[in-house]
C-alpha atoms as a PDB file:
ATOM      1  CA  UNK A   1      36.806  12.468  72.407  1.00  0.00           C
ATOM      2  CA  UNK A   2      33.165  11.912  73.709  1.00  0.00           C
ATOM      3  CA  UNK A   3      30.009  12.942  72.203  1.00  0.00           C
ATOM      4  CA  UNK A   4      30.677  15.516  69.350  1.00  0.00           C
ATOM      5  CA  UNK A   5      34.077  16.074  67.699  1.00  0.00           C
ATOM      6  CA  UNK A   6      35.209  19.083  66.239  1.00  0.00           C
ATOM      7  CA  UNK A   7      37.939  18.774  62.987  1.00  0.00           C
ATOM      8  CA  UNK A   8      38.622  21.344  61.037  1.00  0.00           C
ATOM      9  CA  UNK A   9      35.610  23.583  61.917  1.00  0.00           C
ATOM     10  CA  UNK A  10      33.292  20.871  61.188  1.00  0.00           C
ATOM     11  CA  UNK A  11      31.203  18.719  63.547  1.00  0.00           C
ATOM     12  CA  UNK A  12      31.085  15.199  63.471  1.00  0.00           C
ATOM     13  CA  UNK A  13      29.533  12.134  65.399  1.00  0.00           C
ATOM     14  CA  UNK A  14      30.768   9.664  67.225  1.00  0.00           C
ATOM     15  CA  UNK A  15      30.044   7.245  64.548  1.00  0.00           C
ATOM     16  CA  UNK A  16      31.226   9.114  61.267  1.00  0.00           C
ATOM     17  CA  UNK A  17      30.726   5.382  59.228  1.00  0.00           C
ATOM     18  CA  UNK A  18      27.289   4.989  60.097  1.00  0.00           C
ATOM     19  CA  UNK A  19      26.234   8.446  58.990  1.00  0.00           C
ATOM     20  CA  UNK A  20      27.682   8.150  55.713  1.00  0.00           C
ATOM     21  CA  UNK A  21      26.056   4.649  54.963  1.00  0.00           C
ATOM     22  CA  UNK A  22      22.579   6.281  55.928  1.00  0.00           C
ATOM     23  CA  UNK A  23      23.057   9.670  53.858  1.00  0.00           C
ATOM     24  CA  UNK A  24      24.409   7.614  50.587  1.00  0.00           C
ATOM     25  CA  UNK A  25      21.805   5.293  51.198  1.00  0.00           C
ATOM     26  CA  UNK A  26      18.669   7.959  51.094  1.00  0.00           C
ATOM     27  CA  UNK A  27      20.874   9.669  47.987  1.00  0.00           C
ATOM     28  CA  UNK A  28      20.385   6.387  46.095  1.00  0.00           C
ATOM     29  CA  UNK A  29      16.990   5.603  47.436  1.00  0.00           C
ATOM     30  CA  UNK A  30      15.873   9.346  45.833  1.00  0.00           C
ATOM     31  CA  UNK A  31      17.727   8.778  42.539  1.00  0.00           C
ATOM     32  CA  UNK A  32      16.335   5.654  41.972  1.00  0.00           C
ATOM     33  CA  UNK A  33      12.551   6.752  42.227  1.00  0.00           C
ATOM     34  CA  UNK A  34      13.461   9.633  40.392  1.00  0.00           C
ATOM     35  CA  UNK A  35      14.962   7.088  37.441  1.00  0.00           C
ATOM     36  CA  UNK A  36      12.097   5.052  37.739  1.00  0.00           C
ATOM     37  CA  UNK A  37       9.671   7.639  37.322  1.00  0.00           C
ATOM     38  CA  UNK A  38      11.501   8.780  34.168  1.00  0.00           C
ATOM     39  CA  UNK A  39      11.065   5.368  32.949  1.00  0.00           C
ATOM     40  CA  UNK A  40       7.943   5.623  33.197  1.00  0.00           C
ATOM     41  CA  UNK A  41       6.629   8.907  31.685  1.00  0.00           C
ATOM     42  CA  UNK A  42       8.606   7.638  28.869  1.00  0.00           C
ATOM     43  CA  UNK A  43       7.271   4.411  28.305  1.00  0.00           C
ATOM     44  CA  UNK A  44       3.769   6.484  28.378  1.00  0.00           C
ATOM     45  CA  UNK A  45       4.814   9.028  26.180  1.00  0.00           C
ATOM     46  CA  UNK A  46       5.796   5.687  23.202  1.00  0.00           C
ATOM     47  CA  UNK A  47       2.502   4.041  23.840  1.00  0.00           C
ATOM     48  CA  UNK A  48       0.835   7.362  23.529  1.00  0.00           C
ATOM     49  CA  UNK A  49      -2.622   7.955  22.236  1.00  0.00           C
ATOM     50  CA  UNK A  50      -3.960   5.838  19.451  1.00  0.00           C
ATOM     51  CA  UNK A  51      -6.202   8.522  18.283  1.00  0.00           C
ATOM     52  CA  UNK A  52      -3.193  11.507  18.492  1.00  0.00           C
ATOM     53  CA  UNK A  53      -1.174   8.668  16.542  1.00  0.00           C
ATOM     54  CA  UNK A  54      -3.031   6.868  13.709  1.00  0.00           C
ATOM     55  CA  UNK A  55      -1.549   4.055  12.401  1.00  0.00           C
ATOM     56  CA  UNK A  56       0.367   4.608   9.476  1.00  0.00           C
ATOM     57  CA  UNK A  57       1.826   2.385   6.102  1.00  0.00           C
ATOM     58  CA  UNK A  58       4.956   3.430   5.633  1.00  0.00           C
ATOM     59  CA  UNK A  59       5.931   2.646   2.529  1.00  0.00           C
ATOM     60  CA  UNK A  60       9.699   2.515   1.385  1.00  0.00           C
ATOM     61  CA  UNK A  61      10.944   4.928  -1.057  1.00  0.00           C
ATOM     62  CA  UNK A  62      13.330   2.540  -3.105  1.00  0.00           C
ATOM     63  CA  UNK A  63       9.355   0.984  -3.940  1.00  0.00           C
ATOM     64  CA  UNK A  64       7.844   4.135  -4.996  1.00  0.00           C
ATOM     65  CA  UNK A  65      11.360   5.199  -6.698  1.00  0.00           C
ATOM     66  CA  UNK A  66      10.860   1.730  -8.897  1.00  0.00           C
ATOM     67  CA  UNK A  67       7.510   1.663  -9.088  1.00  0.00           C
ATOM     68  CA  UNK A  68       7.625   5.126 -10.443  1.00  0.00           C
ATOM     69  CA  UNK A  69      10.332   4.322 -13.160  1.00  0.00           C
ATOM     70  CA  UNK A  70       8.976   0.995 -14.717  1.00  0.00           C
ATOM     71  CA  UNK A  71       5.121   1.505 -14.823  1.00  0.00           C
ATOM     72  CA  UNK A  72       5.253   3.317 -17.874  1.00  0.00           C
ATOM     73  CA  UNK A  73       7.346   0.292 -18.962  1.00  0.00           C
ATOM     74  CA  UNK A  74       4.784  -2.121 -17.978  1.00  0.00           C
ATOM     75  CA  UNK A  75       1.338  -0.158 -19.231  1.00  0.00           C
ATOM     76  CA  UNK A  76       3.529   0.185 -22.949  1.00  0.00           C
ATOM     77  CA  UNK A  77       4.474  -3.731 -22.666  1.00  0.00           C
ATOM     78  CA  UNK A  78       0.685  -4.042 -21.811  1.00  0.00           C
ATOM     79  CA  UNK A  79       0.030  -2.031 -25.059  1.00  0.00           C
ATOM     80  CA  UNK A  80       2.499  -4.168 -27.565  1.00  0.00           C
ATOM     81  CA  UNK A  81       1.035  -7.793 -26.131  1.00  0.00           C
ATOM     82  CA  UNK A  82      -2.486  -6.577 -27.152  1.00  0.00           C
ATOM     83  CA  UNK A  83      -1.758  -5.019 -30.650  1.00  0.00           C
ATOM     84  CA  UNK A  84       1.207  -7.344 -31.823  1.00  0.00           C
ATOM     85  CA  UNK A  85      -0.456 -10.490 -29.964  1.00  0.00           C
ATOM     86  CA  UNK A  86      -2.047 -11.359 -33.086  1.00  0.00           C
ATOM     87  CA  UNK A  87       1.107 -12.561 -35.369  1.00  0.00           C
ATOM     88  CA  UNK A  88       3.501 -12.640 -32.367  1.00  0.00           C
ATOM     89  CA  UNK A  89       3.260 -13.918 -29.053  1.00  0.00           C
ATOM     90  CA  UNK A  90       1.204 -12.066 -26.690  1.00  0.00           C
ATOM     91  CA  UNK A  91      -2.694 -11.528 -26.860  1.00  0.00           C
ATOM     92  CA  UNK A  92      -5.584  -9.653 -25.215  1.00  0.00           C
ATOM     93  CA  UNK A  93      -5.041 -11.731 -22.149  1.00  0.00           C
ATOM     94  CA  UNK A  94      -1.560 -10.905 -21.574  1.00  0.00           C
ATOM     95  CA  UNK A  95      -1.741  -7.471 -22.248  1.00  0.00           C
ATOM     96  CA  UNK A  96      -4.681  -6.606 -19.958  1.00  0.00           C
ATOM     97  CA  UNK A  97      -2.840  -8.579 -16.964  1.00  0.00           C
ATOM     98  CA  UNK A  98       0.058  -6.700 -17.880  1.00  0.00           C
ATOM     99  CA  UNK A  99      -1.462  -3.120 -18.195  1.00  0.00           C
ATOM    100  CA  UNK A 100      -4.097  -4.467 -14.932  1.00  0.00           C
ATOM    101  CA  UNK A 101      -0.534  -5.448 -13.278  1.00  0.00           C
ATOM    102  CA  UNK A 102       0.884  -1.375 -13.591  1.00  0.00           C
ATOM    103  CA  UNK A 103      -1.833  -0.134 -11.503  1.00  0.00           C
ATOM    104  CA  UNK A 104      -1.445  -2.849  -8.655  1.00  0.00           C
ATOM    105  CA  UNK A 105       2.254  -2.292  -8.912  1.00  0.00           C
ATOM    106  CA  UNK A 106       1.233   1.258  -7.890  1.00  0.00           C
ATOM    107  CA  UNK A 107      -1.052   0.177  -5.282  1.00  0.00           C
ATOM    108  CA  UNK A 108       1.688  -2.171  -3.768  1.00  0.00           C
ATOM    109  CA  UNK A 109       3.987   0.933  -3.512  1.00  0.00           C
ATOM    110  CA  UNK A 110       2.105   3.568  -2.553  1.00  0.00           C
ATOM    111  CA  UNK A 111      -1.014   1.513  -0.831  1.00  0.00           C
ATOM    112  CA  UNK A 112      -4.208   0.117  -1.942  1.00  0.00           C
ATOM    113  CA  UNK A 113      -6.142   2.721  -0.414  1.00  0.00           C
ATOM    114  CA  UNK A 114      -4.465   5.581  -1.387  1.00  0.00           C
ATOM    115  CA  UNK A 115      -4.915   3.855  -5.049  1.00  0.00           C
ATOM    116  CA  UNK A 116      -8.761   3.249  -4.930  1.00  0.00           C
ATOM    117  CA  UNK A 117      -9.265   7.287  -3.846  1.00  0.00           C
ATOM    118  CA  UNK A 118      -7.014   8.426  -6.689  1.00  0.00           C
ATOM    119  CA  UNK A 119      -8.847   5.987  -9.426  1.00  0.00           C
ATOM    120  CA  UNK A 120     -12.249   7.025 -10.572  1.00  0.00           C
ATOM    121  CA  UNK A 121     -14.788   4.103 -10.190  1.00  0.00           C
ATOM    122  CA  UNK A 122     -16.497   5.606 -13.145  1.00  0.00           C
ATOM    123  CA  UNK A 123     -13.638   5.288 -15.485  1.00  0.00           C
ATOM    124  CA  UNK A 124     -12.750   1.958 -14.424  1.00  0.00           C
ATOM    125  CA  UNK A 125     -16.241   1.098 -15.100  1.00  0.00           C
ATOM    126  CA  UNK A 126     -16.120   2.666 -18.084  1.00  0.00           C
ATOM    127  CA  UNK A 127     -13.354   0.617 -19.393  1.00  0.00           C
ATOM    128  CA  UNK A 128     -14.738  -2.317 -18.464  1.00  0.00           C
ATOM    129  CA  UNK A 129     -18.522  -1.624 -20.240  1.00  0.00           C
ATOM    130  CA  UNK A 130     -15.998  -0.103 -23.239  1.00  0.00           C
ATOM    131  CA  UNK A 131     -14.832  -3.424 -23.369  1.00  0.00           C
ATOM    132  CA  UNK A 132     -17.778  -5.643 -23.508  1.00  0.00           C
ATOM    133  CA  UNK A 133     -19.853  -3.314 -25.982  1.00  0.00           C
ATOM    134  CA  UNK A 134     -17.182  -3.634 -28.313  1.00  0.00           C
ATOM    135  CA  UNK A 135     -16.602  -7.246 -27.872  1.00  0.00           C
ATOM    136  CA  UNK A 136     -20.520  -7.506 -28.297  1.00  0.00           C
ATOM    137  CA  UNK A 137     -21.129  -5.035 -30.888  1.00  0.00           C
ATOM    138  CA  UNK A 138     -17.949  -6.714 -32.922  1.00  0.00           C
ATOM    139  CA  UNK A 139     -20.090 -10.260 -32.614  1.00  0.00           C
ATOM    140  CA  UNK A 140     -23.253  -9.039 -32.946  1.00  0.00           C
ATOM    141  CA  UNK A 141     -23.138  -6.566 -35.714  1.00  0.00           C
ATOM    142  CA  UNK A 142     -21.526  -9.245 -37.891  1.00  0.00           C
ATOM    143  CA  UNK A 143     -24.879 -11.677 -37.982  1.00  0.00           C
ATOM    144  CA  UNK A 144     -26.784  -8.662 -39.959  1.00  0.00           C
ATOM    145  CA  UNK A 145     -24.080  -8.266 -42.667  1.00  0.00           C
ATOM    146  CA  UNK A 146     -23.951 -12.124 -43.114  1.00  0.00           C
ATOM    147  CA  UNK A 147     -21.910 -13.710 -41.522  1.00  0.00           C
ATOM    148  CA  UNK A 148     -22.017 -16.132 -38.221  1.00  0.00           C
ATOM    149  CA  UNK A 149     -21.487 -14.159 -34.377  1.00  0.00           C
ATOM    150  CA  UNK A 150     -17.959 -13.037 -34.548  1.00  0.00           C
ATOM    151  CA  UNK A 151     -17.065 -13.688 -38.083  1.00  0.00           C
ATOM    152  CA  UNK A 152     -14.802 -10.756 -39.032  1.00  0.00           C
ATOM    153  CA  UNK A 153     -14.454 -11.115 -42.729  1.00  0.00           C
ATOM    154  CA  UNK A 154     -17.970  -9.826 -43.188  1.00  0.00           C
ATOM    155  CA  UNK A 155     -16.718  -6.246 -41.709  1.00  0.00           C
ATOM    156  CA  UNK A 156     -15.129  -3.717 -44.306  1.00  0.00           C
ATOM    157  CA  UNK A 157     -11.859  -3.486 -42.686  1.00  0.00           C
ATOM    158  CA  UNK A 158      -8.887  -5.942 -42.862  1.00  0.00           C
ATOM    159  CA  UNK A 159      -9.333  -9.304 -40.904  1.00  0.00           C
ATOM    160  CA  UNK A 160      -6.336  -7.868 -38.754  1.00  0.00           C
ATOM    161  CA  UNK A 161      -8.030  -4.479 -38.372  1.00  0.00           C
ATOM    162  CA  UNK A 162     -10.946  -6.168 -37.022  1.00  0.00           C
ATOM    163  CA  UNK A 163      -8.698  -8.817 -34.520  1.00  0.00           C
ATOM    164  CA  UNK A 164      -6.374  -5.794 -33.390  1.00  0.00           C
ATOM    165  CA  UNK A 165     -10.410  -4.055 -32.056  1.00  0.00           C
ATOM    166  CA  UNK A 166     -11.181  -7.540 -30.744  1.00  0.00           C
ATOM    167  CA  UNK A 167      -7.821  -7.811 -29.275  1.00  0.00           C
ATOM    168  CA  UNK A 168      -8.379  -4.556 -27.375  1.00  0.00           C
ATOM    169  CA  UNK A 169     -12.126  -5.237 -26.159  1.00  0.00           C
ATOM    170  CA  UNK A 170     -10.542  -8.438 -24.404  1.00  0.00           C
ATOM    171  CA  UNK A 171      -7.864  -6.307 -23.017  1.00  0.00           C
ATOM    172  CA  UNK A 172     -10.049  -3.921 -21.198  1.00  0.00           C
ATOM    173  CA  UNK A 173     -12.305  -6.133 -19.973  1.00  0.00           C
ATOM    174  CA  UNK A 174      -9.630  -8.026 -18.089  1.00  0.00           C
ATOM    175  CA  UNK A 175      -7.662  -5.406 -16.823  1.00  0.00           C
ATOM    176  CA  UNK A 176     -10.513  -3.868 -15.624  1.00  0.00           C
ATOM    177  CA  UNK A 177     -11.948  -6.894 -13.785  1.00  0.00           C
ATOM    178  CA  UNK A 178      -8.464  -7.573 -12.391  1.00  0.00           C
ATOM    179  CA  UNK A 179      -8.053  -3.902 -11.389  1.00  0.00           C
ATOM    180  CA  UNK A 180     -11.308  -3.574  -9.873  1.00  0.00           C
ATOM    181  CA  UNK A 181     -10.545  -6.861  -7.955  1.00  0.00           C
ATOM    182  CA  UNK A 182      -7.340  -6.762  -6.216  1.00  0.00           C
ATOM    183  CA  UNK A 183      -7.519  -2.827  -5.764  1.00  0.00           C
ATOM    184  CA  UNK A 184     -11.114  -2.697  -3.827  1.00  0.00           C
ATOM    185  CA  UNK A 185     -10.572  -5.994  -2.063  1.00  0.00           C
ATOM    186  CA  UNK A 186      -7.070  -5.100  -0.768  1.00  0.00           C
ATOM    187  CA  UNK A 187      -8.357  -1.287   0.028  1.00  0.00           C
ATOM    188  CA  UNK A 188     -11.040  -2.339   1.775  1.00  0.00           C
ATOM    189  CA  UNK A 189      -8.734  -5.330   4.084  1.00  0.00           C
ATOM    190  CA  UNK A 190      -6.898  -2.295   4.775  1.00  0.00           C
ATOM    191  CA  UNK A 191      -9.133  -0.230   6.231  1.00  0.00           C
ATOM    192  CA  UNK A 192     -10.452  -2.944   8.065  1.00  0.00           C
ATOM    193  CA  UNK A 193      -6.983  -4.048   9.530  1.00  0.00           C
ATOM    194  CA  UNK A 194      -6.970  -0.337  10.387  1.00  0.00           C
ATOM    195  CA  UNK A 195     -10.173  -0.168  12.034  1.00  0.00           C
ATOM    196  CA  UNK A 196      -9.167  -3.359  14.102  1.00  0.00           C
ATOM    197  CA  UNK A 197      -6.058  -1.809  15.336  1.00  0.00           C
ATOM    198  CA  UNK A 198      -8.186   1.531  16.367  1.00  0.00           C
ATOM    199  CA  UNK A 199     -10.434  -0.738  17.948  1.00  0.00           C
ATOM    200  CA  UNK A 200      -7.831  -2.436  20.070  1.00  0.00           C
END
């Protein structure tokens, strides 16, 4: 046959090979622009836009499911180191770094800045001036009924009365300080790790 063949109601070329090669290689050609293409609306659409996207914490719910369970555990410990430290061991000390170590335990779990907006400055403040005026007051007051600066038999309660009070000032002062520490300092490296990643 010469030129143009006619099988089976079809028309083919002289070369029926060649023709094939070129029309599977065009098909491949288009499917692989088409794939790459793909490729990379999707790799646009993961970077995506920082601002449609903030960057997020994400905290793990076994954390908040423990830290939920043994604060209360923690604050009461807190509470029984303060009061009982005075005949068993414990002490103000203890306590407050126990009770100061319940609210960072909440911090750790559900972050540091979500922490500082749910605390109020003013009652953290207020348990920390709560502490020193009684500390003071307890030291003070005890020169005008005769005694030396923090001499508690001079008071009209019990000695133990009076340690349990002293006991309690210490507490709050140092779970205060500790709170107001490691909760604003961490808060605020997280919102400037934040603003760095915006940034970049």
């Amino acid at each position: 046959m010469s030129g143009d063949d006619e099988v089976h109601g079809y028309v083919t070329d002289d070369d029926p090979d060649e023709k094939e090669e070129i029309v599977e290689g065009d098909t491949h050609g288009d499917t692989q622009d088409a794939a790459e293409d793909a490729t990379a609306r999707e790799l646009d659409e993961l970077e995506g836009d920082e601002e449609a996207v903030p960057p997020v914490q994400i905290q793990s719910p076994v954390v908040k499911t423990v830290a939920r369970i043994v604060t209360p555990f923690v604050i009461a410990f807190g509470v029984y180191l303060t009061l009982f430290g005075t005949s068993l061991p414990g002490g103000a000390f203890q306590g407050g770094v126990m009770m100061a170590s319940a609210v960072i335990l909440i911090g750790l779990a559900f972050g540091f800045e979500p922490t500082q907006r749910w605390l109020d400055p003013r009652g953290l403040a207020g348990l920390f001036v709560l502490g020193a005026f009684l500390f003071g007051g307890i030291a003070i007051v005890a020169v005008p009924l005769g005694g030396a600066v923090l001499e508690l038999f001079v008071f009209p309660l019990s000695v133990e009365d009076m340690v349990k009070l002293v006991e309690v000032a210490i507490a709050a002062l140092v779970s205060g300080v500790i709170i107001g520490l490691v909760i604003w300092l961490a808060a605020g490296y997280e919102k400037a790790e934040k603003d760095g990643g915006d940034d970049a």
